[in-house]
Each structure stands twice: as structure tokens, then as C-alpha cells.
N, C-alpha and C. Protein backbone atom coordinates (compact mmCIF):
# COMPACT_ATOMS: atom_id res chain seq x y z
N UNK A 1 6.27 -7.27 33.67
CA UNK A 1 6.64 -6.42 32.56
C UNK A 1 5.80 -6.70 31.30
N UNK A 2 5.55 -8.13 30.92
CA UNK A 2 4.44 -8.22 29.49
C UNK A 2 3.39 -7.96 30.03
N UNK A 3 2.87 -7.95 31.33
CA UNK A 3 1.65 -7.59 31.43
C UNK A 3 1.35 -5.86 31.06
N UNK A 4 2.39 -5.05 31.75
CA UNK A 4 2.54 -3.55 31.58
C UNK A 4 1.96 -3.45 30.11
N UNK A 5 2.97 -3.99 29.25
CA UNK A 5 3.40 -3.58 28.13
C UNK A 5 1.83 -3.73 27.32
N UNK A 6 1.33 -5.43 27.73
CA UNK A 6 0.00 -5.62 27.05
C UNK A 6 -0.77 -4.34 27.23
N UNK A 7 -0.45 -3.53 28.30
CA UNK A 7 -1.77 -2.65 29.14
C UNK A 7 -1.44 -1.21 28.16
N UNK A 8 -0.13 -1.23 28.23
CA UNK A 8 0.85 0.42 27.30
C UNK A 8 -0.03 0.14 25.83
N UNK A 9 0.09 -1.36 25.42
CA UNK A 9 -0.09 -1.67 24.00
C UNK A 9 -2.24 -1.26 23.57
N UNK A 10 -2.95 -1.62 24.67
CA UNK A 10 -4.02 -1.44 24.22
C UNK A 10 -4.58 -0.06 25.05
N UNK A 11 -3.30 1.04 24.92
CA UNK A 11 -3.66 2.43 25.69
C UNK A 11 -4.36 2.93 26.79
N UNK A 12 -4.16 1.61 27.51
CA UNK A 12 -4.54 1.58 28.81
C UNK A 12 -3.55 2.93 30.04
N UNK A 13 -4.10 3.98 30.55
CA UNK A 13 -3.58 4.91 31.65
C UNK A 13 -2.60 3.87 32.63
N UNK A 14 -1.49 4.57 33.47
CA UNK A 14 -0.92 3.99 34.08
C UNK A 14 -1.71 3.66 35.52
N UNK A 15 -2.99 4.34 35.97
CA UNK A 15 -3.67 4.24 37.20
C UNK A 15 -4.62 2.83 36.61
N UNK A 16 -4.79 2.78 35.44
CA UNK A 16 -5.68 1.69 34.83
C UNK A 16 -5.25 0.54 35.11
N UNK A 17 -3.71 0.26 34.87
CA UNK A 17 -3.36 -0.43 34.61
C UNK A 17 -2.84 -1.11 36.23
N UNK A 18 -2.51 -0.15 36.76
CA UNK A 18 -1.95 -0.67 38.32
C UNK A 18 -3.34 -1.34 38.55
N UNK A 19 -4.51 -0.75 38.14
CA UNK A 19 -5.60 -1.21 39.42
C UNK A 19 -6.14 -2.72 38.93
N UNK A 20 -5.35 -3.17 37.57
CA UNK A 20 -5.69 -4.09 36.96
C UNK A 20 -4.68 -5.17 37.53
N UNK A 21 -3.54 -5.20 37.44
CA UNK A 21 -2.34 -5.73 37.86
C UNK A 21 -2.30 -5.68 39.65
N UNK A 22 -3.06 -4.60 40.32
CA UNK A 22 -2.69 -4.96 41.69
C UNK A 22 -1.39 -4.28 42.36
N UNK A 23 -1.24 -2.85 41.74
CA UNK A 23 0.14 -2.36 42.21
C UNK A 23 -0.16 -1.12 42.08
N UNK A 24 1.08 -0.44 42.31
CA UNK A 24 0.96 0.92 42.59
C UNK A 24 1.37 1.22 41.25
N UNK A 25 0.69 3.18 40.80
CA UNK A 25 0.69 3.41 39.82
C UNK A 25 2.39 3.66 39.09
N UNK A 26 3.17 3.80 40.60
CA UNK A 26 4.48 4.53 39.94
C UNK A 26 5.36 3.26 39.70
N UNK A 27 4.76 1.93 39.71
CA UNK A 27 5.33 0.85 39.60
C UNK A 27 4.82 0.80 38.10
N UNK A 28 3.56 0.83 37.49
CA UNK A 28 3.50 0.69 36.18
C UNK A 28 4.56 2.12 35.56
N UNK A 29 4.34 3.18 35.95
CA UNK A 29 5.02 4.12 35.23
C UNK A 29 6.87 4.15 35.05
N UNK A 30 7.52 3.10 36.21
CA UNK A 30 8.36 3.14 35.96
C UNK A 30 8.83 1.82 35.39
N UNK A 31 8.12 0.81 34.89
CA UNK A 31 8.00 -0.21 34.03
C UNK A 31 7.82 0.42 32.54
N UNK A 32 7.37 1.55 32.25
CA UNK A 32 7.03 1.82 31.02
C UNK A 32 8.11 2.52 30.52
N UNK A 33 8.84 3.21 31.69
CA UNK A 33 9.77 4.16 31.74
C UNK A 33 10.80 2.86 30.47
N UNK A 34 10.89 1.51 31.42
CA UNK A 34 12.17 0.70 31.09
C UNK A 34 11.51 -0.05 29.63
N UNK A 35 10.18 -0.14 29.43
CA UNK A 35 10.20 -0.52 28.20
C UNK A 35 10.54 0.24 27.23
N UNK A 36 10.43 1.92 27.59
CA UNK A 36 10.69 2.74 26.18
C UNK A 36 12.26 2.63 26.21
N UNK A 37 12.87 2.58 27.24
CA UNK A 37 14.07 2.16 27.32
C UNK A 37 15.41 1.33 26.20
N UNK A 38 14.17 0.39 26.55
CA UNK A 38 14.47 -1.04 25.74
C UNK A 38 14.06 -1.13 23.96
N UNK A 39 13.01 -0.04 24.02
CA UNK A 39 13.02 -0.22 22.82
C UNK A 39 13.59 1.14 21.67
N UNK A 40 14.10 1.98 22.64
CA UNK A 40 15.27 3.03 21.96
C UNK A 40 16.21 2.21 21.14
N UNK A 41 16.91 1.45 22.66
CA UNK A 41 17.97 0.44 22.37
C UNK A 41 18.04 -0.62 21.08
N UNK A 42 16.52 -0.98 20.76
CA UNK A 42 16.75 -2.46 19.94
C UNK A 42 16.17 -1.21 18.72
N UNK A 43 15.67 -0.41 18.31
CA UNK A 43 15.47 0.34 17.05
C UNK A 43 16.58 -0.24 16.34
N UNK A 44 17.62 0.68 16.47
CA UNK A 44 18.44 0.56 15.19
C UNK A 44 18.73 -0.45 15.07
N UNK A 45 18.70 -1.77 15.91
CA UNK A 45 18.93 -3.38 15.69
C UNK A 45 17.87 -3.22 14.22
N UNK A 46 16.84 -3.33 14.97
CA UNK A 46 15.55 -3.59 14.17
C UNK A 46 15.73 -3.31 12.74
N UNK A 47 15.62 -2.05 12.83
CA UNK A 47 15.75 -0.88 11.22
C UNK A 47 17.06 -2.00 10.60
N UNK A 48 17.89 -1.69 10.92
CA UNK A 48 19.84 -2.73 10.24
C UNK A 48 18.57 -4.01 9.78
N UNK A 49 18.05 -5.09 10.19
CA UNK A 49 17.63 -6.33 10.36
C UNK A 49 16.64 -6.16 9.05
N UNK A 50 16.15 -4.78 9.19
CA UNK A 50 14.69 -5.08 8.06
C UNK A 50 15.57 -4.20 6.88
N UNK A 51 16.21 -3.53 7.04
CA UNK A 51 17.39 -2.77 5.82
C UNK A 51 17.58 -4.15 4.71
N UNK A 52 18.54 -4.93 6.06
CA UNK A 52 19.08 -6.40 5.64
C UNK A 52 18.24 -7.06 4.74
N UNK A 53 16.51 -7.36 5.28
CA UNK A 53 16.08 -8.21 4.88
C UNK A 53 15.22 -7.72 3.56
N UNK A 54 15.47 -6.53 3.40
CA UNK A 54 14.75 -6.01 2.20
C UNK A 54 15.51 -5.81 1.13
N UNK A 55 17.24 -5.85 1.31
CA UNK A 55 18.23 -5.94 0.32
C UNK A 55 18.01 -7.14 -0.40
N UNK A 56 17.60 -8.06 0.52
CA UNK A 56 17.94 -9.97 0.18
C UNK A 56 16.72 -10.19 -0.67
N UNK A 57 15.30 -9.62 -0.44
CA UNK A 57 14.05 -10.45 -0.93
C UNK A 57 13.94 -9.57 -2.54
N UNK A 58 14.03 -10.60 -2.92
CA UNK A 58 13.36 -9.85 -4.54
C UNK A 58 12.52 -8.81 -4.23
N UNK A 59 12.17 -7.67 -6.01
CA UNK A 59 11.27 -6.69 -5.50
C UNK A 59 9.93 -8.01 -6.30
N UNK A 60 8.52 -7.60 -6.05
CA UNK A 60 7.71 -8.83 -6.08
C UNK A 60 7.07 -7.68 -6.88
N UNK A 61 6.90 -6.81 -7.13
CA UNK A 61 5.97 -5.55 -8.48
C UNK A 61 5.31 -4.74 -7.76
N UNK A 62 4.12 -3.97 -8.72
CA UNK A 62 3.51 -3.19 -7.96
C UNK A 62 2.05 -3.73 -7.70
N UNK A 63 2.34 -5.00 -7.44
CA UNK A 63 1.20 -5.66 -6.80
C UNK A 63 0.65 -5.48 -5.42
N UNK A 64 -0.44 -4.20 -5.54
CA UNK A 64 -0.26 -3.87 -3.57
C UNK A 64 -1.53 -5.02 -3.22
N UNK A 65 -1.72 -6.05 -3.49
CA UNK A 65 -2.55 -6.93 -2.87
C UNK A 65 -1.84 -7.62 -2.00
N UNK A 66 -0.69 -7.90 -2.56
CA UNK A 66 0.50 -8.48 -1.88
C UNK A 66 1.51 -7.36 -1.40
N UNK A 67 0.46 -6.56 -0.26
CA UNK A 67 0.88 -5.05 0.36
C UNK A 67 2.24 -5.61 1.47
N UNK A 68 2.60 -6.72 2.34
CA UNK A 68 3.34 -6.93 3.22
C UNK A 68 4.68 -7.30 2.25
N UNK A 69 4.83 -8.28 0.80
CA UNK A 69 6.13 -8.46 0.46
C UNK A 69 6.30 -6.97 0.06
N UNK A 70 5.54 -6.25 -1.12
CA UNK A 70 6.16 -5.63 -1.94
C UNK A 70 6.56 -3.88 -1.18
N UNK A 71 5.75 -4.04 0.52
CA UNK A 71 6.35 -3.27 1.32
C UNK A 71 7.59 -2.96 2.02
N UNK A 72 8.09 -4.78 2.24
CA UNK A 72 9.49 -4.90 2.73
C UNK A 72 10.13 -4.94 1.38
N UNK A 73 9.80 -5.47 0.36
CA UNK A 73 10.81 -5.68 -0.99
C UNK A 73 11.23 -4.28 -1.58
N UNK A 74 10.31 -2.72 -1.57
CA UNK A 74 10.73 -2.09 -2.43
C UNK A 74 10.52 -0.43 -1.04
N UNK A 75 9.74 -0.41 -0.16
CA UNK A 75 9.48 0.39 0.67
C UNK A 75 10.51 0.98 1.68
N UNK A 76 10.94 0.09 2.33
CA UNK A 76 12.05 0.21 3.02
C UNK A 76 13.51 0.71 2.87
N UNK A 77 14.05 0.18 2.12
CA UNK A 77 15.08 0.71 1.60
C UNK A 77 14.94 2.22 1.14
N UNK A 78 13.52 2.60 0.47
CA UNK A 78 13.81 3.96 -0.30
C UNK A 78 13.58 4.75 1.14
N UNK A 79 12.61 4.36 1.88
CA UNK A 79 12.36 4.84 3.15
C UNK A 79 14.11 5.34 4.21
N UNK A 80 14.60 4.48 4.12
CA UNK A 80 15.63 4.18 4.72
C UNK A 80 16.83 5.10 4.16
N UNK A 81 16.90 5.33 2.88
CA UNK A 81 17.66 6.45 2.07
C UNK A 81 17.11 7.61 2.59
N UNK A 82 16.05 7.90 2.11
CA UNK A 82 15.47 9.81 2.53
C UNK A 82 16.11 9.77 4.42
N UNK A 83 15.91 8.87 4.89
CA UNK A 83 16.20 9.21 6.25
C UNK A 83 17.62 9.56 6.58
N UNK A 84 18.68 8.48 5.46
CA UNK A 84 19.98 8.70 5.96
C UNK A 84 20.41 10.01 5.29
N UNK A 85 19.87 10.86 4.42
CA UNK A 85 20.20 11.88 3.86
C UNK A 85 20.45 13.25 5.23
């Protein structure tokens, strides 16, 4: 399954990827099937987790050099409003 996923992740075809791994193609395709699966499922974990963690961290300014805090500190949340509208 991390191997699939490595192969999904650098847009590797599902015939690519069997002939890389040593399997049949409908074995990668229905591995990919269960990763999108899996990651329907953990979204809204995710989104709740980074909601969470962007309530908690100070906002840090409009310093975009420091593009990763002041993305989770002030981005998210407004992001997260327009959506729940």
C-alpha cells in the first residue's frame, strides 16, 4: 500500500506502477481505490485538527517570509468560515 501510494504520489499510471511493483494493474487500481477511501474518511479529522491548531497559535503578522506560521495562524480559519457559509 505505501508503495502504491509513493507511485499515486509522483503521478505514476496504474500499468506503471504494477510493472514497477510486480503485480497486476487492477491490484494497483484497487489499492488506490482504498487509499482515496481512507483519505475521504480522515479529511474532516484533518480540517477539525488544523481549525484547532490555528485557533491556539498566535496570529505572527503579515510577515509572508514566515509564509508556513502566518498561513496556519491567520489563513485557515478565514478559509474555513467562507466554506462553512
Amino acid at each position: 500500500l505505501p508503495k502504491v501510494a509513493a507511485g499515486l504520489v509522483a503521478c505514476g499510471a496504474a500499468r506503471q506502477i504494477a510493472r514497477t511493483l510486480g503485480c497486476s494493474h487492477t491490484t494497483v487500481v484497487h489499492q488506490a481505490n482504498r487509499i482515496g477511501r481512507h483519505a475521504l474518511l480522515l479529511e474532516p479529522q484533518s480540517l477539525e485538527q488544523l481549525y484547532s491548531m490555528a485557533m491556539e497559535t498566535p496570529a505572527v503578522g503579515n510577515n509572508r517570509r514566515h509564509c508556513h506560521s502566518s498561513f496556519h495562524a491567520g489563513m485557515i480559519p478565514q478559509f474555513l468560515r467562507r466554506t462553512e457559509d
